[in-house]
Protein backbone atom coordinates (compact mmCIF):
# COMPACT_ATOMS: atom_id res chain seq x y z
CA UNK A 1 -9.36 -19.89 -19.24
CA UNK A 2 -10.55 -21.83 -22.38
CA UNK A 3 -12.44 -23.88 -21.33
CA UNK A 4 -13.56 -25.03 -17.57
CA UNK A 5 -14.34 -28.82 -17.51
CA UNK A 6 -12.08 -29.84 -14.38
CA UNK A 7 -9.73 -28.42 -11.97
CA UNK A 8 -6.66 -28.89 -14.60
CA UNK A 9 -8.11 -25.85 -16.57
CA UNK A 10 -8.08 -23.47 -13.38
CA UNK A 11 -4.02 -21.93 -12.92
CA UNK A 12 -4.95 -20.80 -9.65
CA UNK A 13 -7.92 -22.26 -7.45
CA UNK A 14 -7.45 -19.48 -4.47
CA UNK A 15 -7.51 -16.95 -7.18
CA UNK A 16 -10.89 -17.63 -8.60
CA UNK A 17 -12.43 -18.56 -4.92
CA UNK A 18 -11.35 -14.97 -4.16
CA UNK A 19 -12.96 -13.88 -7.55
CA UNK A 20 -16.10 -15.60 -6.63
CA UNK A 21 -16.25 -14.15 -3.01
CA UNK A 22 -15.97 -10.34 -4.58
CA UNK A 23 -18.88 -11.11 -6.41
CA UNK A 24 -20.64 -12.34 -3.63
CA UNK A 25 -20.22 -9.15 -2.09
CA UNK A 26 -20.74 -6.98 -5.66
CA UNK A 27 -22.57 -9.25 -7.94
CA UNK A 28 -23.29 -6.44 -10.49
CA UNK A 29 -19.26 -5.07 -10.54
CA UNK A 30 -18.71 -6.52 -13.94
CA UNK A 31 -22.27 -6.03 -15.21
CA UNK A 32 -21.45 -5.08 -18.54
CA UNK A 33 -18.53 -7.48 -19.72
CA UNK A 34 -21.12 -10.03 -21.44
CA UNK A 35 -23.01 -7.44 -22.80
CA UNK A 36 -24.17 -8.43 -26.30
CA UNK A 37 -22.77 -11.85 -25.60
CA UNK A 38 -24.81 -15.26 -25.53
CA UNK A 39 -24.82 -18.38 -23.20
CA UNK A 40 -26.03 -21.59 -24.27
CA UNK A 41 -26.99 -23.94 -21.40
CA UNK A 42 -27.76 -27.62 -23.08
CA UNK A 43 -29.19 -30.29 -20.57
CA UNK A 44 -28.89 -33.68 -21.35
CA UNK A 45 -30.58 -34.52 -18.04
CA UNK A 46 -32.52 -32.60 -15.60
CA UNK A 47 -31.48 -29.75 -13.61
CA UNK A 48 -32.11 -27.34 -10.75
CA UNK A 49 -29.18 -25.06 -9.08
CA UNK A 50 -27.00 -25.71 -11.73
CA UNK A 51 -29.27 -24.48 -14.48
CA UNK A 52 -30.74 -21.13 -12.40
CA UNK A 53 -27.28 -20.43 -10.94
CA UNK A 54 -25.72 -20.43 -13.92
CA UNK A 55 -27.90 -18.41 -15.68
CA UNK A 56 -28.06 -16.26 -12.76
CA UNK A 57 -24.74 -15.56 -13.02
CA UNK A 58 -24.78 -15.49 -16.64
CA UNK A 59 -27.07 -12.41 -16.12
CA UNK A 60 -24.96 -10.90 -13.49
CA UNK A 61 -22.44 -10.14 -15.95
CA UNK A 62 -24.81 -9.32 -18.42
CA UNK A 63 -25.22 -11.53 -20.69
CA UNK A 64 -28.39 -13.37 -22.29
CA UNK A 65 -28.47 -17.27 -21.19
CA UNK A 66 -30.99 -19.18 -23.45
CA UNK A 67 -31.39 -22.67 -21.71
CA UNK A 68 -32.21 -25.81 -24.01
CA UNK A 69 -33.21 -29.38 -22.64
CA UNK A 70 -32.05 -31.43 -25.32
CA UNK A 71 -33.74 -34.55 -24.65
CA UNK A 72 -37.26 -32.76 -24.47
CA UNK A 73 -37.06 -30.04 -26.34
CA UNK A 74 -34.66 -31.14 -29.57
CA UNK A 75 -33.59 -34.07 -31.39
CA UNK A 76 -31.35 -36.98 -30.04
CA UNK A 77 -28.16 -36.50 -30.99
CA UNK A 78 -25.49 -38.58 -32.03
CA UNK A 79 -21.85 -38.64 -30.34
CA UNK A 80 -20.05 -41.60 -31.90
CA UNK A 81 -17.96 -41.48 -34.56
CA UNK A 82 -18.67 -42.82 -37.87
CA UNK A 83 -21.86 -43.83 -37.10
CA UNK A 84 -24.46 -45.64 -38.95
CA UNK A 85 -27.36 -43.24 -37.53
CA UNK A 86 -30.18 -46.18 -38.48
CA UNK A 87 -31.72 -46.31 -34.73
CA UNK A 88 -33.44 -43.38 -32.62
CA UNK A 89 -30.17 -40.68 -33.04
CA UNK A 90 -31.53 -38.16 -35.12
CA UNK A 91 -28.72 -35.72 -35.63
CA UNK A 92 -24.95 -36.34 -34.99
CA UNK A 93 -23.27 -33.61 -32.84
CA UNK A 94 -20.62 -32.94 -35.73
CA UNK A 95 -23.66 -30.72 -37.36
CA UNK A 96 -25.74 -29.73 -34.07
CA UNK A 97 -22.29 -28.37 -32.21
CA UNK A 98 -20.68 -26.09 -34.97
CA UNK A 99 -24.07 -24.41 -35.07
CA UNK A 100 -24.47 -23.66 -31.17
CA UNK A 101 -20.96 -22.37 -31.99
CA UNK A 102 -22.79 -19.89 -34.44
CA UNK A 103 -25.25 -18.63 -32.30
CA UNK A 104 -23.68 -18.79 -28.57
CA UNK A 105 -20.49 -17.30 -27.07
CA UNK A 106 -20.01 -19.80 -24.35
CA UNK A 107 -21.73 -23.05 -24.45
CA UNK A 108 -22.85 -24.95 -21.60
CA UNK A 109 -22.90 -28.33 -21.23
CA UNK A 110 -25.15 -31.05 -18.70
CA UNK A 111 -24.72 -34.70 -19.22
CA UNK A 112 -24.87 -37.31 -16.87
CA UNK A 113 -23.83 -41.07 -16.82
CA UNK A 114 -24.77 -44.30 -18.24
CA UNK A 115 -24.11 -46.56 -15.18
CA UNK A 116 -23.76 -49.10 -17.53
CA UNK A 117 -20.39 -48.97 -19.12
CA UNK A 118 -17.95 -47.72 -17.03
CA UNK A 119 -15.21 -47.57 -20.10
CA UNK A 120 -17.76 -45.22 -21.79
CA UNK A 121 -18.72 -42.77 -19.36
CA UNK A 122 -15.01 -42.17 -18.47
CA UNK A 123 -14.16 -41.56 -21.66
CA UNK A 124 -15.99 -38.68 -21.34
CA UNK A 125 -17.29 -38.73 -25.16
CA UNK A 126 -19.76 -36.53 -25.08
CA UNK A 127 -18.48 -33.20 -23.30
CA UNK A 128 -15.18 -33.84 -25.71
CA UNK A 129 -17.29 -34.02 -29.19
CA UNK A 130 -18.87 -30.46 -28.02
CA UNK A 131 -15.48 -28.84 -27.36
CA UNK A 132 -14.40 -30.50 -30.24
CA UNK A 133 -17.20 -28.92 -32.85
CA UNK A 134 -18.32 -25.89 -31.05
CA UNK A 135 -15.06 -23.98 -31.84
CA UNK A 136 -16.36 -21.68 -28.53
CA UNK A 137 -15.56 -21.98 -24.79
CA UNK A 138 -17.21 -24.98 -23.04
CA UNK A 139 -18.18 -25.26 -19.55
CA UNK A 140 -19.11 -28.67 -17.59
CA UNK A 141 -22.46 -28.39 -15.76
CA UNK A 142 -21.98 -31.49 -15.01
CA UNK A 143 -20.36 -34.14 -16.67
CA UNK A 144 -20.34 -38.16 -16.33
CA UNK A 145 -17.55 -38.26 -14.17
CA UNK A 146 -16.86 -34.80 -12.76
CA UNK A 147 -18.79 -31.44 -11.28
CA UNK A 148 -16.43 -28.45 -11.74
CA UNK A 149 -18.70 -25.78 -11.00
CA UNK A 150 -19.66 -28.12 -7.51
CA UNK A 151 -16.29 -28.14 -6.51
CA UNK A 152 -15.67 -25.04 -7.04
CA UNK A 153 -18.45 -24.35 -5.04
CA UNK A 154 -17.53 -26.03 -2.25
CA UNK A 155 -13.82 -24.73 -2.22
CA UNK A 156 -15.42 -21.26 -1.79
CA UNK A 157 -17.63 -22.39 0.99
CA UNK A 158 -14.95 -23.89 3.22
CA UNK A 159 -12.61 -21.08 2.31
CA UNK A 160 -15.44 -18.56 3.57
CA UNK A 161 -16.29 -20.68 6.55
CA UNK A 162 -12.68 -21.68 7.87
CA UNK A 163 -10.82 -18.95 9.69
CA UNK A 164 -7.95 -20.88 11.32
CA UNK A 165 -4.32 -20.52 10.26
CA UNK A 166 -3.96 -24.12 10.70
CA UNK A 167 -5.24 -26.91 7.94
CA UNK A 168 -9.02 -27.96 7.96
CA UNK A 169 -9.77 -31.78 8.18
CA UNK A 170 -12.30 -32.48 6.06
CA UNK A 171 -13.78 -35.56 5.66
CA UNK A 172 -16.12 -37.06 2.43
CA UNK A 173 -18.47 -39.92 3.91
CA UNK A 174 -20.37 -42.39 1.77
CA UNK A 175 -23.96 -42.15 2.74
CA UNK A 176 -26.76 -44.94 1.87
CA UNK A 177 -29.27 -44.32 -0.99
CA UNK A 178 -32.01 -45.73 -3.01
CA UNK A 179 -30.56 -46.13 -6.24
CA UNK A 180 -27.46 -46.11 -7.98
CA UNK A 181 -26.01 -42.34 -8.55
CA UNK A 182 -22.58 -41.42 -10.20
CA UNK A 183 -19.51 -41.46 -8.79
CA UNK A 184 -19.03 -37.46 -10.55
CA UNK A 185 -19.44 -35.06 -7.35
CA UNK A 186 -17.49 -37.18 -5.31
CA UNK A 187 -14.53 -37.66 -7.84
CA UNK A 188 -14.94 -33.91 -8.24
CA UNK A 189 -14.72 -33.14 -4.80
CA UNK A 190 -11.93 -35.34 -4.34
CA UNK A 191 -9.74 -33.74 -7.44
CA UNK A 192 -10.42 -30.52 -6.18
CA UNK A 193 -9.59 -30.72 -3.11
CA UNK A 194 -6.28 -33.01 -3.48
CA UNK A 195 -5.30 -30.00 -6.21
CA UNK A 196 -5.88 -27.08 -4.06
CA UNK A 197 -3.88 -28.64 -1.08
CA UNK A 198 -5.49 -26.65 2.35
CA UNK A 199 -6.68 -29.37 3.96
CA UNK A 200 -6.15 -32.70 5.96
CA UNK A 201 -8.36 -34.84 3.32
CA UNK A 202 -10.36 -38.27 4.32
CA UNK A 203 -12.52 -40.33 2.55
CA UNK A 204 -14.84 -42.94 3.94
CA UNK A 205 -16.88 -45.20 2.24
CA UNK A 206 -17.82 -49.25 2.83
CA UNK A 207 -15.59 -51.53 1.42
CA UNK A 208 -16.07 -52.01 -2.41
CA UNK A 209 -16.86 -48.33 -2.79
CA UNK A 210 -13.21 -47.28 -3.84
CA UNK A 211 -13.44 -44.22 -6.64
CA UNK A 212 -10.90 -44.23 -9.13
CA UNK A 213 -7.51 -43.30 -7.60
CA UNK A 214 -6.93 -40.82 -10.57
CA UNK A 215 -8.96 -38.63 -8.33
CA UNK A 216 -8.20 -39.91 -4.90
CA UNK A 217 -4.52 -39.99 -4.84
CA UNK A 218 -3.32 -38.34 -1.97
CA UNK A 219 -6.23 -38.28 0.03
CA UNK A 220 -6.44 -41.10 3.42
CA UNK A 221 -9.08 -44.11 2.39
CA UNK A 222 -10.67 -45.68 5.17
CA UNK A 223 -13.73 -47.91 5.91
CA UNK A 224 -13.74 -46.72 9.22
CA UNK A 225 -16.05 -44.21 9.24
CA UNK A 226 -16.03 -43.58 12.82
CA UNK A 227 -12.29 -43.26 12.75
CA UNK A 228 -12.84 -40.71 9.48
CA UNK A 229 -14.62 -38.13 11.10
CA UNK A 230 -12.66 -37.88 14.83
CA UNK A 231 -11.87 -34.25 14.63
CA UNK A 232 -13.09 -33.27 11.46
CA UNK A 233 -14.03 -29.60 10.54
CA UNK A 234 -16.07 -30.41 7.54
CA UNK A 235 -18.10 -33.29 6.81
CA UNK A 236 -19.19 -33.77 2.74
CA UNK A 237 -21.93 -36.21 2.56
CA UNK A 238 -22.54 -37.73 -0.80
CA UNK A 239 -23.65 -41.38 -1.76
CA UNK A 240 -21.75 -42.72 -4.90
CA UNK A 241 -22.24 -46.41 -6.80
CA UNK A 242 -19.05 -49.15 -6.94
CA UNK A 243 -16.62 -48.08 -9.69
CA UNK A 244 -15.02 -51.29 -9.82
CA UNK A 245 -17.77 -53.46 -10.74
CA UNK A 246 -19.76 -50.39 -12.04
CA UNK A 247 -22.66 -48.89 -11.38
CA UNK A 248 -24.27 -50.89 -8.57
CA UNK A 249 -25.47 -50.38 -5.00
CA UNK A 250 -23.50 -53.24 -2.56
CA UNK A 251 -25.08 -52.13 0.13
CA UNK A 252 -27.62 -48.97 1.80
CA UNK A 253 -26.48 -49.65 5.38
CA UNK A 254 -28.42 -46.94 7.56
CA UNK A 255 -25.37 -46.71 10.35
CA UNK A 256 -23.34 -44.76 7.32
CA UNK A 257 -26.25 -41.75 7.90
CA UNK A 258 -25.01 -39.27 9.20
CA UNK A 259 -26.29 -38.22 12.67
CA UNK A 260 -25.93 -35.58 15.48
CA UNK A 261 -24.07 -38.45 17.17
CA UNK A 262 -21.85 -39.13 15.19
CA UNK A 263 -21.26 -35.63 14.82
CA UNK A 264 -20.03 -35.73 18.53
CA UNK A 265 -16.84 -37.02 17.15
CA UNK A 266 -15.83 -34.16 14.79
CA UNK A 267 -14.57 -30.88 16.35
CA UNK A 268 -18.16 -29.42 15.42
CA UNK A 269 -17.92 -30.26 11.64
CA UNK A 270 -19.80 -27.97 9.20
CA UNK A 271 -22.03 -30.34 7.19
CA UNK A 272 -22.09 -30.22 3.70
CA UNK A 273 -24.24 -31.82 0.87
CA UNK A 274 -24.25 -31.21 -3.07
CA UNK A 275 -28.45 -31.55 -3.00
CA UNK A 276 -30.77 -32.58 -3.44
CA UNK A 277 -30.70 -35.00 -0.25
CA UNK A 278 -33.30 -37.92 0.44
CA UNK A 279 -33.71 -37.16 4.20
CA UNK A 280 -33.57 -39.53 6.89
CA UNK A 281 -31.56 -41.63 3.92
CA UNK A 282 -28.82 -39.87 3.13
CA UNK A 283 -28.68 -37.37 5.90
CA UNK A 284 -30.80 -37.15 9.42
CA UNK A 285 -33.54 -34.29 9.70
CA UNK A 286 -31.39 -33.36 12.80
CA UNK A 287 -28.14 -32.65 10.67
CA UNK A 288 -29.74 -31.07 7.78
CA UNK A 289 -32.07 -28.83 10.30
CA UNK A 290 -29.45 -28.41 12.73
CA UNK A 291 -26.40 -25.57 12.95
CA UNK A 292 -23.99 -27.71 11.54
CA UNK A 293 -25.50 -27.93 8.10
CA UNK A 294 -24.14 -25.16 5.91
CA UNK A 295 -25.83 -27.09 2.61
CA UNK A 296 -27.81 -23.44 1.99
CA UNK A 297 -24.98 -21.45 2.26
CA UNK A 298 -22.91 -23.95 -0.24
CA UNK A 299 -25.88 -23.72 -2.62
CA UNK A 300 -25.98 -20.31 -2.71
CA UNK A 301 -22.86 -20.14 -3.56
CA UNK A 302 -23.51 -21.87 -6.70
CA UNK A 303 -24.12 -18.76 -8.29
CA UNK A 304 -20.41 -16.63 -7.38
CA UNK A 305 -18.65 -19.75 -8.61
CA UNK A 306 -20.27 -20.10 -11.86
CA UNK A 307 -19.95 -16.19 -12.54
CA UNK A 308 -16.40 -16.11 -11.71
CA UNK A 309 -15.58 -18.92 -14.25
CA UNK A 310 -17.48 -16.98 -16.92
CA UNK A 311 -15.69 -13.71 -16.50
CA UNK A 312 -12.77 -15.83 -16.54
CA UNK A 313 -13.60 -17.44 -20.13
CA UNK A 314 -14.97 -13.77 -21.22
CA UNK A 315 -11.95 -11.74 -20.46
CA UNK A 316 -9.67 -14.70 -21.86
CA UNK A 317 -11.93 -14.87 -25.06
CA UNK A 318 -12.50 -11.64 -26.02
């Protein structure tokens, strides 16, 4: 693995879920492959389990992880080409990227959306200019359209919590908000799970919520969310903005919460959530307090995933 920004650079998703789950259970059994070796964890925008997981796991296999919030902590840097650097940009990532590529082995990347211009956060600009002038593996913490290391996450936690021989239904609800949020973990979430192929897959979401069909094809799209989650074995709740006409919140219906009757329905879905989770918005106290939810569990599991895509990039590095 070069590089790990989406499911395409991952040959085989059971493979690395399986990786992930033997460090669950031995979290020091590679402890000295990133020894003398450096992580650099950049953070465009705030973090929580992303950052301490991954440097968690960093750790676990030895390695230093020096974490860097860019916007705070450094100058703003540039990303477009050519430009005339005459406004707040104070350094352009062709000189600030080479030089993390000096000092890191892996470098890790947070960024997060505009919400403003769809054309430009899907091009994905500023995750490809790193990989571009690092010359050193780069891994997505997050990026304005997808959430590997998420997914990945939550591919491990239904593979550890579903012990049938038969398929899981799972089903990814829209769920009302305050504000406007990205469309990444749910794109994410869909990619993955349309690419690793286990599951009945359903998505439910008002109408005007579509997500791009690069990363819903072959997943059922309904605005019935009722219908959605009859039978379902896992329920992923995450609110998302439109994608069509971008960035904006149609609606914050409360009936799309999920609820411990509407739970009735399911075959007694597991619950899951990316967090952090405005209660009683998003998700009822009942559900998220209730033996359903499995949203600790999934965060915990932050850490295996992101230390099995490091040993990944270490042993295919050097």
């Amino acid at each position: 693995m070069k590089n790990f920004v989406s499911v395409h650079d991952v040959t085989d998703i059971d493979a690395l879920v399986k990786k992930a789950l033997a460090f669950k259970l031995n979290p020091f059994g590679e402890k000295s492959l990133g020894a003398n070796k450096r992580i650099g964890c950049l953070f465009l925008n705030p973090s929580m389990r992303t950052r301490l997981s991954t440097q968690i796991a960093a750790q676990n296999l030895g390695m230093e992880a020096i974490i860097f919030n860019v916007g705070s902590e450094g100058w703003a840097l540039e990303f477009e080409e050519e430009a005339i650097m005459s406004g707040t940009t104070v350094e352009h990532v062709k000189d600030a990227a080479p030089i993390f590529g000096k000092y890191f082995d892996i470098l890790a990347i947070r960024t997060f959306p505009s919400l403003k211009n769809r054309e430009d956060d899907y091009s994905e600009l500023y995750i490809k200019q790193f990989i571009k002038y690092a010359g050193i593996p780069v891994v997505s913490l997050e990026s304005a359209t997808l959430h590997p290391l998420q997914s990945l996450t939550d591919v491990i936690t239904i593979s550890e919590s579903f012990k049938d021989t038969r398929k899981p239904k799972i089903v990814l609800t829209w769920a009302p908000h305050v504000k406007p949020l990205p469309q990444c973990v749910a794109n994410s979430f869909s990619q993955w799970i349309n690419a690793w192929g286990k599951a009945e897959f359903i998505i439910t979401h008002p109408e005007d919520y579509n997500l791009s069909e690069e990363f819903t094809k072959r997943a059922i799209i309904t605005t019935n969310q009722d219908e959605a989650l009859k039978d379902a074995d896992f329920v992923y709740v995450k609110n998302w903005s439109t994608f069509n006409d971008y960035g904006k919140i149609y609606e914050s219906d409360p009936k799309w919460m999920l609820t411990n009757k509407k739970l009735e329905q399911t075959n007694n879905a597991k619950v899951m959530h990316c967090l952090p989770v405005r209660r009683n918005v998003e998700l009822s106290d009942e559900v998220l307090d209730g033996p359903n939810s499995i949203i600790t569990q999934e965060a915990s599991n932050r850490v295996w995933a992101a230390q099995a895509v490091l040993s990944e990039i270490l042993k295919s590095n050097g």
